[in-house]
PDB file of N, CA and C in Angstrom:
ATOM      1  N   UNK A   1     -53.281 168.366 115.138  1.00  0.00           N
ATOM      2  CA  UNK A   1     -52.634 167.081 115.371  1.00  0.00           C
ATOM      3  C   UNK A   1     -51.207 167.338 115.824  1.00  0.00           C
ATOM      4  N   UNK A   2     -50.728 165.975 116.717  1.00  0.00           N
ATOM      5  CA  UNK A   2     -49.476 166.956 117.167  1.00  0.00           C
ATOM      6  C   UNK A   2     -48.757 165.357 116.658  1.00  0.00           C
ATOM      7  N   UNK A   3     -47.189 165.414 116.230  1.00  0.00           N
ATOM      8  CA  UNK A   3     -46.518 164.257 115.840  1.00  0.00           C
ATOM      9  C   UNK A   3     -45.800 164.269 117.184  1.00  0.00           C
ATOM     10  N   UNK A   4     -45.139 162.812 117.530  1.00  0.00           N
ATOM     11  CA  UNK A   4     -44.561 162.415 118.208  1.00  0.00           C
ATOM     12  C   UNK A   4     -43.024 162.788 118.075  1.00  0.00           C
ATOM     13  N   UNK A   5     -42.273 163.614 118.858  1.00  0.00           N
ATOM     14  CA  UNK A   5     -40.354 163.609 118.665  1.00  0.00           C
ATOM     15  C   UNK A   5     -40.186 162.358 118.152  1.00  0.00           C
ATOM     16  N   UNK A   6     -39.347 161.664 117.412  1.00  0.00           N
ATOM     17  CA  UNK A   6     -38.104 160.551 117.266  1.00  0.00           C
ATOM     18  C   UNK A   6     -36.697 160.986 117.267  1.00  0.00           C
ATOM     19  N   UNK A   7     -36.313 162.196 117.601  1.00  0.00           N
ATOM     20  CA  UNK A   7     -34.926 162.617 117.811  1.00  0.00           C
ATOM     21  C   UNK A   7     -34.754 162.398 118.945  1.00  0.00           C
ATOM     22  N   UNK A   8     -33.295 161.993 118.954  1.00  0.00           N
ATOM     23  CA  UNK A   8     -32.394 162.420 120.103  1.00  0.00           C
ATOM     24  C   UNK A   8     -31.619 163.224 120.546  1.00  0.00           C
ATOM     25  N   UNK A   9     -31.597 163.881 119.529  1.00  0.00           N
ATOM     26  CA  UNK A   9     -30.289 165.624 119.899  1.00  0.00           C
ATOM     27  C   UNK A   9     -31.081 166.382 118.907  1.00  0.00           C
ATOM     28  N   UNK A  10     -31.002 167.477 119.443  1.00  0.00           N
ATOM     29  CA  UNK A  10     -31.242 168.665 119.094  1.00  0.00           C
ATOM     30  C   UNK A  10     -30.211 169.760 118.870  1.00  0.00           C
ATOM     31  N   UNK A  11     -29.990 170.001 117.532  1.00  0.00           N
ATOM     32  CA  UNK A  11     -28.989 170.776 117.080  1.00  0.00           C
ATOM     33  C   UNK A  11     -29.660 172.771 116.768  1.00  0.00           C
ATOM     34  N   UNK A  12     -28.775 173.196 117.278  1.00  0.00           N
ATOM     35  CA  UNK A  12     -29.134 174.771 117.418  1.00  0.00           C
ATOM     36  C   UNK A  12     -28.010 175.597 117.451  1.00  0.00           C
ATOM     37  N   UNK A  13     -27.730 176.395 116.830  1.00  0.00           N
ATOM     38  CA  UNK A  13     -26.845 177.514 116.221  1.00  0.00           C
ATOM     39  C   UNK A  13     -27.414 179.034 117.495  1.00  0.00           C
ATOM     40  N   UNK A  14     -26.188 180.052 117.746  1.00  0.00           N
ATOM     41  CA  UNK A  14     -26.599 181.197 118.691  1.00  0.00           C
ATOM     42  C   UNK A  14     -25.790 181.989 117.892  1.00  0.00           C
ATOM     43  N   UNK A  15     -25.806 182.720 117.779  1.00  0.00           N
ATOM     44  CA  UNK A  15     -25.252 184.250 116.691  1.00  0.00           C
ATOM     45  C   UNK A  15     -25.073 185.456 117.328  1.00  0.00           C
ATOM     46  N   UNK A  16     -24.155 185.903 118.199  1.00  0.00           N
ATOM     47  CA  UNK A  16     -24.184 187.150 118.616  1.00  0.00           C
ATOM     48  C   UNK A  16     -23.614 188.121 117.574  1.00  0.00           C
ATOM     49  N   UNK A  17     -24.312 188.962 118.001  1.00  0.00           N
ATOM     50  CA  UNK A  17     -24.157 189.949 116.622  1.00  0.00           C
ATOM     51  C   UNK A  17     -22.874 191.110 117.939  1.00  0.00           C
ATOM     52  N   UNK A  18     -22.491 192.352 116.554  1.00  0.00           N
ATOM     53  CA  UNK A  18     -21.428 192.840 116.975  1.00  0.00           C
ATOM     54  C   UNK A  18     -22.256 194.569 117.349  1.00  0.00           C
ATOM     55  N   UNK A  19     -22.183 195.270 118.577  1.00  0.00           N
ATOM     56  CA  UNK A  19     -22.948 195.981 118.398  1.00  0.00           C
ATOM     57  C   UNK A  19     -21.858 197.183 118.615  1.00  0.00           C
ATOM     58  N   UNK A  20     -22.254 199.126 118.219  1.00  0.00           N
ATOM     59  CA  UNK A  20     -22.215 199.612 117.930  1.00  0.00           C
ATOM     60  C   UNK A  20     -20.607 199.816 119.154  1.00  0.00           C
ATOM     61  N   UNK A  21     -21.344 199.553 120.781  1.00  0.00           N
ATOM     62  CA  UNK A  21     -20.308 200.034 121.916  1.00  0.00           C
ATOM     63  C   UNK A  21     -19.533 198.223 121.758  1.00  0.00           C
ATOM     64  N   UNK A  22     -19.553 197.597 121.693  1.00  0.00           N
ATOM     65  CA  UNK A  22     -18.729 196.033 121.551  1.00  0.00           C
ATOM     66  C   UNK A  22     -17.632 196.477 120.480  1.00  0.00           C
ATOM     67  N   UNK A  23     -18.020 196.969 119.061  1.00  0.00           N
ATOM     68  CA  UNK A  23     -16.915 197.066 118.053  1.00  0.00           C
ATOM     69  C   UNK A  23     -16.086 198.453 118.557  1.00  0.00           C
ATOM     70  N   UNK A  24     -16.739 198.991 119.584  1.00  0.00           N
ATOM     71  CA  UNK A  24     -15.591 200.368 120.132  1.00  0.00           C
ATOM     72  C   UNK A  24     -14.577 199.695 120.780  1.00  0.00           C
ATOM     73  N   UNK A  25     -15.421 198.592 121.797  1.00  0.00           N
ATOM     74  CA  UNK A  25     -14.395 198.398 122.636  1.00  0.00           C
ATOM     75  C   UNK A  25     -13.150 197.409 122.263  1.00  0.00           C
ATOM     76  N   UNK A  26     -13.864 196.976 121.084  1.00  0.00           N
ATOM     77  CA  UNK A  26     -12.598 195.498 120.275  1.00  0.00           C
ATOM     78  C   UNK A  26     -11.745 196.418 119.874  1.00  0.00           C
ATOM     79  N   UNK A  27     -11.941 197.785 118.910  1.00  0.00           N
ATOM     80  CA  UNK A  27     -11.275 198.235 118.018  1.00  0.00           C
ATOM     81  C   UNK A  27     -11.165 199.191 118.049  1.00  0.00           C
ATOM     82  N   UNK A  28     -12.146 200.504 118.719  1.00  0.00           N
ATOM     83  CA  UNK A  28     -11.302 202.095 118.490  1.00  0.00           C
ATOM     84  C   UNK A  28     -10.426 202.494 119.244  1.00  0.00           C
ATOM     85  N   UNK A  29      -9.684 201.937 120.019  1.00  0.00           N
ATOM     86  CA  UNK A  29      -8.273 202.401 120.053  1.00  0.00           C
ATOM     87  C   UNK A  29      -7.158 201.994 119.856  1.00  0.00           C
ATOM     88  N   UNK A  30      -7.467 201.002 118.373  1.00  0.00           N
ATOM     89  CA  UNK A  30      -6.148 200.507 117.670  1.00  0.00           C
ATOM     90  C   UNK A  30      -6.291 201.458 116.299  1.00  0.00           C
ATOM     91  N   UNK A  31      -5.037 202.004 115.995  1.00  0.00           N
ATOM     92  CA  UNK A  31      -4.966 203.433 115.148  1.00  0.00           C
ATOM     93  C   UNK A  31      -4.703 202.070 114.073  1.00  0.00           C
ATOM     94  N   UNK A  32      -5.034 202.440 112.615  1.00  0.00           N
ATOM     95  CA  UNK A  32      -4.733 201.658 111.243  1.00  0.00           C
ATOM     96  C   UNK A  32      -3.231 200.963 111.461  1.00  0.00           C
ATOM     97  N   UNK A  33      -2.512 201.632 111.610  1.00  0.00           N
ATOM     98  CA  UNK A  33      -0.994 201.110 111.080  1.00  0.00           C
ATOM     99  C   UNK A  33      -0.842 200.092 112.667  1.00  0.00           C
ATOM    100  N   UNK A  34      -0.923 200.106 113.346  1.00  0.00           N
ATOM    101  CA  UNK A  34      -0.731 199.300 114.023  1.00  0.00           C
ATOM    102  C   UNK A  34      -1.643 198.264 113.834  1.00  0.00           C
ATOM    103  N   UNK A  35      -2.884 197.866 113.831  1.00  0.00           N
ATOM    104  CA  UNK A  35      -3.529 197.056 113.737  1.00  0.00           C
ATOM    105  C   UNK A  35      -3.101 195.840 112.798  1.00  0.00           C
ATOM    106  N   UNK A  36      -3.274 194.256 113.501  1.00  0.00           N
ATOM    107  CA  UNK A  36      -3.096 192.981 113.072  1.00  0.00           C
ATOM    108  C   UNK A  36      -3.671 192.598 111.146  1.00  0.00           C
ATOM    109  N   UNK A  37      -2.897 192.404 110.524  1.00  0.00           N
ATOM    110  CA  UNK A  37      -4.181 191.652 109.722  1.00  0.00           C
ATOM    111  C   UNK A  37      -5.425 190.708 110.331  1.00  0.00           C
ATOM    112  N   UNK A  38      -5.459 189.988 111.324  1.00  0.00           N
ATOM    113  CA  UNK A  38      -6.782 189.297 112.053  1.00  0.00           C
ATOM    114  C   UNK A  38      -7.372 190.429 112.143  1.00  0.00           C
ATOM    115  N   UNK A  39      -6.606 191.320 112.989  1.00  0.00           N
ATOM    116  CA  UNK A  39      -7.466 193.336 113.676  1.00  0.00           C
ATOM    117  C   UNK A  39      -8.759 193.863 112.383  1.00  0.00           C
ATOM    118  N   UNK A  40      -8.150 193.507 111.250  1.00  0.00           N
ATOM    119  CA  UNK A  40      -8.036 193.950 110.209  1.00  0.00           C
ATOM    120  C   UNK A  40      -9.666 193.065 109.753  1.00  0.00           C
ATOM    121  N   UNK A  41      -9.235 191.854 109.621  1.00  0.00           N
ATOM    122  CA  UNK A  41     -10.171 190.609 109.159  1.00  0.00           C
ATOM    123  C   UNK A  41     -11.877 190.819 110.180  1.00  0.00           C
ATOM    124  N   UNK A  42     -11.108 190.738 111.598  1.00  0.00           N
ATOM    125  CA  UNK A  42     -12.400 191.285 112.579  1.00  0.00           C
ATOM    126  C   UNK A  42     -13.050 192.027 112.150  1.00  0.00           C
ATOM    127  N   UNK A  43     -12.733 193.586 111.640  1.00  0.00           N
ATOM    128  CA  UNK A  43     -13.188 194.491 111.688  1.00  0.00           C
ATOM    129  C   UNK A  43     -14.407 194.242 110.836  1.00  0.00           C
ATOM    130  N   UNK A  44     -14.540 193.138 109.497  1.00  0.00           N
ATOM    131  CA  UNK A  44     -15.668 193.265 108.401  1.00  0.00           C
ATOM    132  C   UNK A  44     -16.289 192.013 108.622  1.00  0.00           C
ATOM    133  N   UNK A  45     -16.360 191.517 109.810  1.00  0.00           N
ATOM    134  CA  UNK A  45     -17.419 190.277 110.202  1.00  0.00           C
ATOM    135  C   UNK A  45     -18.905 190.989 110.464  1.00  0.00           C
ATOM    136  N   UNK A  46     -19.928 190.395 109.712  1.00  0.00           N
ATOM    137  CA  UNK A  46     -20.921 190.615 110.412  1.00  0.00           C
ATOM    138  C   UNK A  46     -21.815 189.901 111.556  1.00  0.00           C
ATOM    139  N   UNK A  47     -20.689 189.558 112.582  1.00  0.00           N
ATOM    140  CA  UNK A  47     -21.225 188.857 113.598  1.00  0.00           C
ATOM    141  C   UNK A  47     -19.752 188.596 114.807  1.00  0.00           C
ATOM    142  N   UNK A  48     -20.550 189.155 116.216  1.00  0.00           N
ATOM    143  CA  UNK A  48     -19.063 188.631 116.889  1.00  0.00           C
ATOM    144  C   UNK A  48     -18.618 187.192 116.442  1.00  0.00           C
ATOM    145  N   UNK A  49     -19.644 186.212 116.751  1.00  0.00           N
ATOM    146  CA  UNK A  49     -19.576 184.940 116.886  1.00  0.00           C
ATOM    147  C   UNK A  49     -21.127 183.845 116.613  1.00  0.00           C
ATOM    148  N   UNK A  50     -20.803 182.669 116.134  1.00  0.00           N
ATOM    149  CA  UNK A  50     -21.719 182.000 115.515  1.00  0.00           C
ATOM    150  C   UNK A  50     -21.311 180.436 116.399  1.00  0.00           C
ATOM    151  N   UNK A  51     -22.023 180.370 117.656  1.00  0.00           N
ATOM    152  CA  UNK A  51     -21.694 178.816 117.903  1.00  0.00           C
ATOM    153  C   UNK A  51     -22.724 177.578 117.368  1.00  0.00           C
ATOM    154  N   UNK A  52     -22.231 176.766 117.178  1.00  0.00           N
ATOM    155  CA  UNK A  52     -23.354 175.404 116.978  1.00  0.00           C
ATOM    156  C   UNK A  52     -23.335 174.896 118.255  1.00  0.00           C
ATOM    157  N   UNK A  53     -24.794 173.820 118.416  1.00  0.00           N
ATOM    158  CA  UNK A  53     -25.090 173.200 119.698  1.00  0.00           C
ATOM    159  C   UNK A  53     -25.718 172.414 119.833  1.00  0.00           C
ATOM    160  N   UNK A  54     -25.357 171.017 120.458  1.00  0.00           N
ATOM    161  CA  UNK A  54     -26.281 169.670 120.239  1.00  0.00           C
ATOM    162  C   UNK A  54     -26.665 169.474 121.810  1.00  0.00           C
ATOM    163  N   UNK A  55     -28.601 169.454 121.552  1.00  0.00           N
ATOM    164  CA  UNK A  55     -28.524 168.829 122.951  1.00  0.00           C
ATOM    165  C   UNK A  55     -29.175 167.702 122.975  1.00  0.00           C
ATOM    166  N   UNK A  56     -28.817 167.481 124.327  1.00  0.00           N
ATOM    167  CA  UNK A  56     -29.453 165.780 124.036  1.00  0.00           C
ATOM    168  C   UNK A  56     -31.160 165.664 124.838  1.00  0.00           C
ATOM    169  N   UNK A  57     -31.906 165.429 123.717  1.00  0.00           N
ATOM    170  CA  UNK A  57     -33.448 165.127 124.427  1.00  0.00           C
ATOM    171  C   UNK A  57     -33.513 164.835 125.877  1.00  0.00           C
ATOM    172  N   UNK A  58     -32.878 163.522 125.780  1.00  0.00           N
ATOM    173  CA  UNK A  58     -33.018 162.540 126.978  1.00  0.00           C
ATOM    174  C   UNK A  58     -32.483 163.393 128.157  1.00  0.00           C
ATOM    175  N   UNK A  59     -31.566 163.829 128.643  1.00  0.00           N
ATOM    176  CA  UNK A  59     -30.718 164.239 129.613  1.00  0.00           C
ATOM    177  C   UNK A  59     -30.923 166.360 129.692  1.00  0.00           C
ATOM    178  N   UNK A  60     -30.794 166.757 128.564  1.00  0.00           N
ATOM    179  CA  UNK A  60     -30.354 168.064 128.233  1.00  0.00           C
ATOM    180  C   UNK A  60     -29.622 168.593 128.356  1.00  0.00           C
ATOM    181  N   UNK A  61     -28.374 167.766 128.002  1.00  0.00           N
ATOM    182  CA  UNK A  61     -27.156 168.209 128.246  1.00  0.00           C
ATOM    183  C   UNK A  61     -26.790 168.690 126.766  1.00  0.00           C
ATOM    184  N   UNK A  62     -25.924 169.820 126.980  1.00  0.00           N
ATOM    185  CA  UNK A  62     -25.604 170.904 126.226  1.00  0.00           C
ATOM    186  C   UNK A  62     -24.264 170.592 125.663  1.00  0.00           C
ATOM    187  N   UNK A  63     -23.995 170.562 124.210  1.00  0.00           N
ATOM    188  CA  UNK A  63     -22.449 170.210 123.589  1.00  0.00           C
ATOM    189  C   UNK A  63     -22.326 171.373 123.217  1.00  0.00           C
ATOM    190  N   UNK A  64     -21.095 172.144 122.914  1.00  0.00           N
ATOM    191  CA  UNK A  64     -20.778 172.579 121.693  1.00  0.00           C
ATOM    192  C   UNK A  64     -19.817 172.087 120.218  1.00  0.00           C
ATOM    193  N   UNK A  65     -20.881 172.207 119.530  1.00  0.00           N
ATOM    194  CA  UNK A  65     -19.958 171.383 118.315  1.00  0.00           C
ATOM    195  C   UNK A  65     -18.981 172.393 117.408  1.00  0.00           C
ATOM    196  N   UNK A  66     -19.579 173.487 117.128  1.00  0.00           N
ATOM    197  CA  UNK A  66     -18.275 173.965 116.910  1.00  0.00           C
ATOM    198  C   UNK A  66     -18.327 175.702 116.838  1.00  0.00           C
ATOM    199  N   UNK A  67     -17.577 176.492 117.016  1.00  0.00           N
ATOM    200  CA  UNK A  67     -17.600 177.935 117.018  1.00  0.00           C
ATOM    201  C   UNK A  67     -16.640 178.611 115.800  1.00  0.00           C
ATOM    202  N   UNK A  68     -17.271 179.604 115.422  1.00  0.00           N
ATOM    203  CA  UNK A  68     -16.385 180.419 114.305  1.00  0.00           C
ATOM    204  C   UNK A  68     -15.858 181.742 114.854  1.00  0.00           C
ATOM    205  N   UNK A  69     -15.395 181.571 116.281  1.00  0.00           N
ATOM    206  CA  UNK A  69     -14.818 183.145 116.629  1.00  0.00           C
ATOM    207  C   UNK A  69     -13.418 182.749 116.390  1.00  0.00           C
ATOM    208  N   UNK A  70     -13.164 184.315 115.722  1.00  0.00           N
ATOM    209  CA  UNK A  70     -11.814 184.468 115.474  1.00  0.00           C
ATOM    210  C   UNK A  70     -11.891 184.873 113.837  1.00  0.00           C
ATOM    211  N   UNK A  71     -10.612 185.082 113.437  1.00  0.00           N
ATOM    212  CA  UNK A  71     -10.844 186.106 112.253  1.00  0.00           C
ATOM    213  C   UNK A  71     -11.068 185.615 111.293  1.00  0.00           C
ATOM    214  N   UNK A  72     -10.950 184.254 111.019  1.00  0.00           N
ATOM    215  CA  UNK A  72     -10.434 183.455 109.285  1.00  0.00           C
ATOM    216  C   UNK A  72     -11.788 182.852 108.863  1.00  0.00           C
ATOM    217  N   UNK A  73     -13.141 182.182 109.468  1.00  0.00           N
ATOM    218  CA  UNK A  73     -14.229 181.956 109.278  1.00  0.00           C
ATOM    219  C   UNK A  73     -15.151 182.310 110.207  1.00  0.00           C
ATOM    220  N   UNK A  74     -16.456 182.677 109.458  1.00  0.00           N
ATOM    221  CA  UNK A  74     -17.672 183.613 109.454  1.00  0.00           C
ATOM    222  C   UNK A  74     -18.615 182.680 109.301  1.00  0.00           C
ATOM    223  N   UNK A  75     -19.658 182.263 109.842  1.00  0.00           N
ATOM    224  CA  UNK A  75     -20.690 181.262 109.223  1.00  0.00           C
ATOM    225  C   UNK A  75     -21.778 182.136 109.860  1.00  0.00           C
ATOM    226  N   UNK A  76     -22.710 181.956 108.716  1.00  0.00           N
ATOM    227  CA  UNK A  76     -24.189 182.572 108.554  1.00  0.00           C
ATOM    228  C   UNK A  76     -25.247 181.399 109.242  1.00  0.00           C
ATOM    229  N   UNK A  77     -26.029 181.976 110.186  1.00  0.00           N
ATOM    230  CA  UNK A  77     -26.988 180.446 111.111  1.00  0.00           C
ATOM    231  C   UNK A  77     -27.899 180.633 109.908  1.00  0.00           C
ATOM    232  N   UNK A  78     -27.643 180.216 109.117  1.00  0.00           N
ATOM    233  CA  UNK A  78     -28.661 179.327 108.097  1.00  0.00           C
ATOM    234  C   UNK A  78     -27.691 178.364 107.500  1.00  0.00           C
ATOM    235  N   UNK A  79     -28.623 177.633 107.053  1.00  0.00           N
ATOM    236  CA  UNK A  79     -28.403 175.497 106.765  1.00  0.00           C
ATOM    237  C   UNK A  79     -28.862 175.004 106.799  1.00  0.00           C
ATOM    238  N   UNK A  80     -28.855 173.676 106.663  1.00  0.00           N
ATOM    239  CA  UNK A  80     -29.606 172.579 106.840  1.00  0.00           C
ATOM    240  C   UNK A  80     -29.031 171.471 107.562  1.00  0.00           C
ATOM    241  N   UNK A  81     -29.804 170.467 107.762  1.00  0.00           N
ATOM    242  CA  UNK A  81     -29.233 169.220 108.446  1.00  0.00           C
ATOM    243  C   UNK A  81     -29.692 168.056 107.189  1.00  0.00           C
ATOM    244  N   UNK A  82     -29.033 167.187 107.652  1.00  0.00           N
ATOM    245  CA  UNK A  82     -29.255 166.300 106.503  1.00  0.00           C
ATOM    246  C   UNK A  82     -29.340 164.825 107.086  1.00  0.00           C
ATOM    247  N   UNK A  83     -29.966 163.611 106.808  1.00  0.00           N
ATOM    248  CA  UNK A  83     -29.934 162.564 107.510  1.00  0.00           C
ATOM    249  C   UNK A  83     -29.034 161.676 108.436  1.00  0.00           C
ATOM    250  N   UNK A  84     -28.134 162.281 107.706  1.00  0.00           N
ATOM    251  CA  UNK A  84     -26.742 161.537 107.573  1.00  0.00           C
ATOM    252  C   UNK A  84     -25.870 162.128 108.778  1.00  0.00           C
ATOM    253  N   UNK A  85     -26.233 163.410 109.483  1.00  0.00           N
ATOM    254  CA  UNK A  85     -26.168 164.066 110.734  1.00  0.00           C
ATOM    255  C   UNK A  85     -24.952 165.185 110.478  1.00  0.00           C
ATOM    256  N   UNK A  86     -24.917 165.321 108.886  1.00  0.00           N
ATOM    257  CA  UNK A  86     -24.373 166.641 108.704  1.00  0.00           C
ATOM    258  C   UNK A  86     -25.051 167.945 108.622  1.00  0.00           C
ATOM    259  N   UNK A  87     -24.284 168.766 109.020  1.00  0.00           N
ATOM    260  CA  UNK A  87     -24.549 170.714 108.853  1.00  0.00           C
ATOM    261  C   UNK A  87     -24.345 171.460 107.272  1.00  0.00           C
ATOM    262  N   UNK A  88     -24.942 172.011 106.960  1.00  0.00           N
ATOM    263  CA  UNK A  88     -24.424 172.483 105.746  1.00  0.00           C
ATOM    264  C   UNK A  88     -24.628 173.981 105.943  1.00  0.00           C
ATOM    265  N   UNK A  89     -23.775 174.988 106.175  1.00  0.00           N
ATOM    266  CA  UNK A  89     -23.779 176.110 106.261  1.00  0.00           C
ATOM    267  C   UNK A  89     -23.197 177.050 105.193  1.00  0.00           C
ATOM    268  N   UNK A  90     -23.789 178.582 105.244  1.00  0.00           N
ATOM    269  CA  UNK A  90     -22.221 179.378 104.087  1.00  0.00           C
ATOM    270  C   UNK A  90     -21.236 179.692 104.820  1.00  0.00           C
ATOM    271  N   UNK A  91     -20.493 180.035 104.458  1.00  0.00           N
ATOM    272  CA  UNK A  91     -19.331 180.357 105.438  1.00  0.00           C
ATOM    273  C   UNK A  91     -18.327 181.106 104.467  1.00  0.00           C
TER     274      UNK A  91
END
């Protein structure tokens, strides 16, 4: 049996992860003592970046609702949605 959509947006999370030659090129040639506290914060993310994304059924046009690149928050693509048209993520 197949149910009928009743949504209108479609919400979806993309997660690039940080790979082995990407964290060379962010970071091995900043020596410790020079490096930023952010330099610092980067270094123990497990993920470059985590965007959210609403699209719309009707049209398919693509939003972004919100991104966690940069050093101070990390969000994990797991959550939920809730009626009420909130995200609930860890972070």
């Amino acid at each position: 049996m197949c149910a009928q959509a009743h949504a209108q947006t479609l919400i979806y999370s993309l997660t690039y992860t940080e790979t082995t030659a990407s964290f060379r090129a962010h970071f091995g040639n900043v020596p410790f003592p020079w490096r930023t506290p952010e330099q610092n914060l980067e270094m123990i993310r497990h993920t470059l970046k985590t965007e959210i994304y609403a699209v719309s059924v009707a049209d398919g046009k693509r939003t972004l609702l919100f991104s966690d690149e940069g050093p101070h928050l990390e969000i994990q693509a797991v959550g939920s949605l809730t009626r009420a048209g909130k995200a609930y993520v860890v972070a």
